[in-house]
C-alpha atoms as a PDB file:
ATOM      1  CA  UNK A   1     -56.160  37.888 -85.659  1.00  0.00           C
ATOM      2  CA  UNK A   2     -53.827  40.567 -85.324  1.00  0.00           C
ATOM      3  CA  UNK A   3     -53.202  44.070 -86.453  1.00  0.00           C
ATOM      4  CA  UNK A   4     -50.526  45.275 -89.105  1.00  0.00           C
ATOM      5  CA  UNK A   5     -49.251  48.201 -90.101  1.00  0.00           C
ATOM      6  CA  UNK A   6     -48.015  50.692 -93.363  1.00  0.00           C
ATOM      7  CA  UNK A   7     -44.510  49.197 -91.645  1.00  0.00           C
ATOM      8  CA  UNK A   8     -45.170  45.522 -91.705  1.00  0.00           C
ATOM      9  CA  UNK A   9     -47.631  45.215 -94.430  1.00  0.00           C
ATOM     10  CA  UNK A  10     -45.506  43.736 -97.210  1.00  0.00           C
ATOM     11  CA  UNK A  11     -43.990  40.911 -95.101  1.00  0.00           C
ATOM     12  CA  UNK A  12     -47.325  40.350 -93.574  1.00  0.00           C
ATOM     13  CA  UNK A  13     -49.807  40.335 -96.438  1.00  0.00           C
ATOM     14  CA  UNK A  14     -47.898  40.851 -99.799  1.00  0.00           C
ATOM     15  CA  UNK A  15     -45.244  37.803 -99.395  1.00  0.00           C
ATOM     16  CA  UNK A  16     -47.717  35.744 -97.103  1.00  0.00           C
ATOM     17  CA  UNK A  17     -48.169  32.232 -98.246  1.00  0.00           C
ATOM     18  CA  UNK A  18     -51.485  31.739 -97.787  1.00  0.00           C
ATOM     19  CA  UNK A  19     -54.529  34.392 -99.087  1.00  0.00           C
ATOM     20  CA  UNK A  20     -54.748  36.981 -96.036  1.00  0.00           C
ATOM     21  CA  UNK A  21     -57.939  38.935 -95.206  1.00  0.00           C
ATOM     22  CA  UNK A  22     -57.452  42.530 -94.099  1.00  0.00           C
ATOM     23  CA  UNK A  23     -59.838  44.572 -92.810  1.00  0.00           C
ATOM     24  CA  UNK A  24     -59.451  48.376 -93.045  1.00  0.00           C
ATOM     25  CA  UNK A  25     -60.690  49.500 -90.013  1.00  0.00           C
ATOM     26  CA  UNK A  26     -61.059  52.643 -87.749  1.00  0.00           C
ATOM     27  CA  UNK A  27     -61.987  52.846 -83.840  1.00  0.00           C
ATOM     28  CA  UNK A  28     -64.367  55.663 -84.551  1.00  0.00           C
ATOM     29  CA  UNK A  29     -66.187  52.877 -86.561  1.00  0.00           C
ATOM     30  CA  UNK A  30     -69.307  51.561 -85.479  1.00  0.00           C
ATOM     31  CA  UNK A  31     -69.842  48.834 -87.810  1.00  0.00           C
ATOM     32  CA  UNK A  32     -66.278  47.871 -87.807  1.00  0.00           C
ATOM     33  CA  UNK A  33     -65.759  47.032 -84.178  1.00  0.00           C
ATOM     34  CA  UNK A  34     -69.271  44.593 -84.773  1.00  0.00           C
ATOM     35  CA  UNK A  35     -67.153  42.955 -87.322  1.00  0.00           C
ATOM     36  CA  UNK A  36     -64.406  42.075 -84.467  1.00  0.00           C
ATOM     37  CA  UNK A  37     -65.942  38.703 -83.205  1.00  0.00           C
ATOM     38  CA  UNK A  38     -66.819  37.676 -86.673  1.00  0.00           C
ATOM     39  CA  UNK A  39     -63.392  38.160 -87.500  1.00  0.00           C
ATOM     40  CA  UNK A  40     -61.802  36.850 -84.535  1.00  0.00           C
ATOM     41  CA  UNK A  41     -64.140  33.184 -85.258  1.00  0.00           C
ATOM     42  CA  UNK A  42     -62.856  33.106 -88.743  1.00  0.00           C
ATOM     43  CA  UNK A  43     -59.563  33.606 -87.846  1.00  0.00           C
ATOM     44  CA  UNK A  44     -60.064  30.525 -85.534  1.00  0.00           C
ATOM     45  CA  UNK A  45     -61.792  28.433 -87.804  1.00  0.00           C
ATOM     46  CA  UNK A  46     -59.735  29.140 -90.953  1.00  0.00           C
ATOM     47  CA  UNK A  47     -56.612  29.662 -90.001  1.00  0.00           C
ATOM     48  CA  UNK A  48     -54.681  27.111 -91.767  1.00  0.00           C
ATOM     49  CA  UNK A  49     -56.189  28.533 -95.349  1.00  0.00           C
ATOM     50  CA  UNK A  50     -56.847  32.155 -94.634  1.00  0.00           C
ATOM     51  CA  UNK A  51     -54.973  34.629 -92.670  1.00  0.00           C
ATOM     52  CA  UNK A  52     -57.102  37.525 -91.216  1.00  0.00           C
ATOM     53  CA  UNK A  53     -55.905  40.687 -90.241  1.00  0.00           C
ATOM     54  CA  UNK A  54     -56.630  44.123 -89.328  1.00  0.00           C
ATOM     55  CA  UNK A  55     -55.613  47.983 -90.356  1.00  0.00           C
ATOM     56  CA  UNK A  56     -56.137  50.886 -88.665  1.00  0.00           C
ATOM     57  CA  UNK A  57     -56.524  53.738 -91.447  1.00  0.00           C
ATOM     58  CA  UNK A  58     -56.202  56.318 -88.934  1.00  0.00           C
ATOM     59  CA  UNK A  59     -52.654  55.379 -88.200  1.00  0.00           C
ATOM     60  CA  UNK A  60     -51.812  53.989 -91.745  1.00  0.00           C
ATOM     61  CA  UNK A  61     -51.995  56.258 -94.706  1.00  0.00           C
ATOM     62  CA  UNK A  62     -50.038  54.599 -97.215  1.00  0.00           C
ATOM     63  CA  UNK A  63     -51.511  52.029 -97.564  1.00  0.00           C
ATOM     64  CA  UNK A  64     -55.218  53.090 -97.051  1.00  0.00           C
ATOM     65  CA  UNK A  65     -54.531  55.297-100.036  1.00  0.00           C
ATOM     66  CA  UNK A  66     -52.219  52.683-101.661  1.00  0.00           C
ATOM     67  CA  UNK A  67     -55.251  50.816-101.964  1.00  0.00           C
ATOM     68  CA  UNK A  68     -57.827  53.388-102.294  1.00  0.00           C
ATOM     69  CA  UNK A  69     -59.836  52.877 -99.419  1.00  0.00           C
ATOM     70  CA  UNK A  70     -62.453  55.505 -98.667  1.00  0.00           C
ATOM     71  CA  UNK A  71     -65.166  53.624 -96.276  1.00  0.00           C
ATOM     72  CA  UNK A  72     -64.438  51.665 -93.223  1.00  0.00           C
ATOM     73  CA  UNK A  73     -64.912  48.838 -92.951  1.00  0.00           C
ATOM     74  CA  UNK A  74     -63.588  47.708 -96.468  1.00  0.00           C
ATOM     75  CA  UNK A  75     -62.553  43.681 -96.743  1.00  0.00           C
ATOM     76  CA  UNK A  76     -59.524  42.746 -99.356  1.00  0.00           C
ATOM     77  CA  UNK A  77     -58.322  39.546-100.003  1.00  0.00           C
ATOM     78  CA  UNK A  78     -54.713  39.508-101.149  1.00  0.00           C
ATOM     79  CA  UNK A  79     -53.692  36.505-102.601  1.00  0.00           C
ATOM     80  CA  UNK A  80     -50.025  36.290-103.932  1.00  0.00           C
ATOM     81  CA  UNK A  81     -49.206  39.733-103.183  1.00  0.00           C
ATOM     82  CA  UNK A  82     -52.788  40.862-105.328  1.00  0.00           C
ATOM     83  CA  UNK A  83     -55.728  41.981-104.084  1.00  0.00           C
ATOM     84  CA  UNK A  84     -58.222  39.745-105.558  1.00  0.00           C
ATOM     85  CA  UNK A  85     -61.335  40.851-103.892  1.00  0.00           C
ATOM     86  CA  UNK A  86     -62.831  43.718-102.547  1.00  0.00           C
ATOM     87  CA  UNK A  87     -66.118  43.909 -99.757  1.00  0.00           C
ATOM     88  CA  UNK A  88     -67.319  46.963 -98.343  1.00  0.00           C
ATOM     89  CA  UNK A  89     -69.730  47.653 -95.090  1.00  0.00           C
ATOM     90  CA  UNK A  90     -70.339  44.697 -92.327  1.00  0.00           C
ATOM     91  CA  UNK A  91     -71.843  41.867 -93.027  1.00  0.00           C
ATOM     92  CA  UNK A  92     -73.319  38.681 -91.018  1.00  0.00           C
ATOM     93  CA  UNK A  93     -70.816  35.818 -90.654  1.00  0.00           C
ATOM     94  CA  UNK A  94     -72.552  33.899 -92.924  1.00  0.00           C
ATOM     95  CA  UNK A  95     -71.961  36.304 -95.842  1.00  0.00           C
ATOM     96  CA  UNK A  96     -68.796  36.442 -95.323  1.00  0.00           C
ATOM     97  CA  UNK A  97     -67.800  33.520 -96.126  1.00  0.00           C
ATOM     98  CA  UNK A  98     -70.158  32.730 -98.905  1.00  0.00           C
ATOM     99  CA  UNK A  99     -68.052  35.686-100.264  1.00  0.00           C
ATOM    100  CA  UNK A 100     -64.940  34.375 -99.316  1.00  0.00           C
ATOM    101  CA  UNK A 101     -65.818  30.379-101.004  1.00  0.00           C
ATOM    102  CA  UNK A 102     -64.412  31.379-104.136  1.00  0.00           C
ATOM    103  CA  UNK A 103     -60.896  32.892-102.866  1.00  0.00           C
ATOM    104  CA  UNK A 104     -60.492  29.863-100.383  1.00  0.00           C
END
């Protein structure tokens, strides 16, 4: 799993081949550093369908407001260049990926 920036967003989750989770995230953020194992096992297991990565909002404005983020941590699937899905707040592993099946 690794970070990405407003610089390196479009190469690395608009024009990515396969669907790419990003997780808006801040360090002040509680539930989103209780996310980073879960996050770093997906990326593990699923790495050959699902790309998982991570945004700091604090250091990325663009496109935190691009895509209207207002609570950390918020989940977006892109898939083709689209978001496709949208998850707010942590979440057990399981859960996840229930709510991931259908983008898989």
């Amino acid at each position: 799993m690794r970070g990405v920036t407003d610089a390196d967003f479009e190469a690395e989750v608009i024009g990515s081949e396969l669907p790419v989770l990003v997780e808006f995230t801040a360090d002040w953020c509680p539930p989103c550093r209780q996310m980073g194992p879960v996050l770093k096992a997906l990326a593990a297991e699923e790495g050959e369908r699902l790309k998982v990565v991570q945004l700091n909002v604090d250091t990325n404005p663009a496109t935190t407001n691009a895509y209207k983020v207002l609570s950390m941590p918020t989940f977006m699937v892109f898939r083709d260049g689209e978001p496709v899905k949208a998850m707010v707040g942590a979440r057990p592993r399981r859960r996840l990926l229930e709510e991931l099946a259908d983008v898989l």
